[in-house]
Protein backbone atom coordinates (compact mmCIF):
# COMPACT_ATOMS: atom_id res chain seq x y z
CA UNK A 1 94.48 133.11 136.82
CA UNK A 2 93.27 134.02 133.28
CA UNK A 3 92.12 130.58 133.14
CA UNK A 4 89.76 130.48 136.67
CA UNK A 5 88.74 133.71 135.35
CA UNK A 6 87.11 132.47 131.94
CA UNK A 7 86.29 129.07 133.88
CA UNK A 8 84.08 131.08 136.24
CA UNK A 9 82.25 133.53 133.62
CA UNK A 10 81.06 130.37 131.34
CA UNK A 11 79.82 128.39 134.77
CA UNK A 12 77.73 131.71 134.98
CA UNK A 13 76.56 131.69 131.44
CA UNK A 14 75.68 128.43 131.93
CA UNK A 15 73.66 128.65 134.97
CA UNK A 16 71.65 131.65 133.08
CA UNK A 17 71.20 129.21 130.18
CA UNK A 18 69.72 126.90 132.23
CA UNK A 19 67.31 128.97 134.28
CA UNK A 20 66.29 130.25 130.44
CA UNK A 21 66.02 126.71 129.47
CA UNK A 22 63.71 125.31 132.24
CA UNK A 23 61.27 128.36 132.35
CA UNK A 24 60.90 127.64 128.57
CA UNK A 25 60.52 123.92 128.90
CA UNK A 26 58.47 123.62 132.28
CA UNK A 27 57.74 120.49 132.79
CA UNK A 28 58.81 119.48 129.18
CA UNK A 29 61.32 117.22 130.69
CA UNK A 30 62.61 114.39 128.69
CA UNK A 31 64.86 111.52 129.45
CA UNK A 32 67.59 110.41 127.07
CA UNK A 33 68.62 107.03 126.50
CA UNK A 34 70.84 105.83 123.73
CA UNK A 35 68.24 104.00 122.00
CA UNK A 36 66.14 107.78 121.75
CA UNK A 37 68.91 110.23 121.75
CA UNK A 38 69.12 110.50 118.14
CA UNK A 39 65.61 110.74 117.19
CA UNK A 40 64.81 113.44 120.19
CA UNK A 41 67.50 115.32 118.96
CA UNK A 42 66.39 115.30 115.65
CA UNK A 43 62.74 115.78 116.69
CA UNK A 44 63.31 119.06 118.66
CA UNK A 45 65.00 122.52 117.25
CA UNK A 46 66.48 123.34 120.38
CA UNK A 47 67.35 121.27 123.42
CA UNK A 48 69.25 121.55 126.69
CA UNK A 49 70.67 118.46 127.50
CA UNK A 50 72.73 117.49 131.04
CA UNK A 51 75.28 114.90 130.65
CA UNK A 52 76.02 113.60 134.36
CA UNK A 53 77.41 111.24 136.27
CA UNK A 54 75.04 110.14 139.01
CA UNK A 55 78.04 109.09 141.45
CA UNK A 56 79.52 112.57 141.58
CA UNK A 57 78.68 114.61 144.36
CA UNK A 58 78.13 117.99 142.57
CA UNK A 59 75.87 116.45 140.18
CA UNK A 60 74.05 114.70 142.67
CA UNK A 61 73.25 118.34 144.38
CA UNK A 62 71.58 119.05 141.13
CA UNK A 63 69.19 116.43 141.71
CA UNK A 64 66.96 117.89 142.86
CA UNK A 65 66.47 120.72 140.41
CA UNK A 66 65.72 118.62 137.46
């Protein structure tokens, strides 16, 4: 119970992360390969990064949004 409870308040402070994340970036989208990752991430200060798996059928609802 505690669990689904602390489970459900970080999905939430993720989601506002996000929505904090893209109005900062705009269209500052970048795409991350393994022969770049290192170099963006030393590049930028701050970055919001989404891991995914592009069979899943949550992530692929996300799609759209990015």
């Amino acid at each position: 119970m505690i669990l689904s409870i602390l489970i459900m308040k970080m999905q939430g402070l993720f989601l506002v992360l996000l929505g904090v994340a893209s109005t900062l970036a705009s269209n500052s989208v970048l795409q991350l390969t393994a022969g770049n990752f290192d170099l963006t991430v030393q590049e930028h200060a701050f970055l919001v990064v989404e891991f995914y798996a592009p069979l899943c059928g949550h992530y692929k609802t996300l799609a759209p949004e990015w």
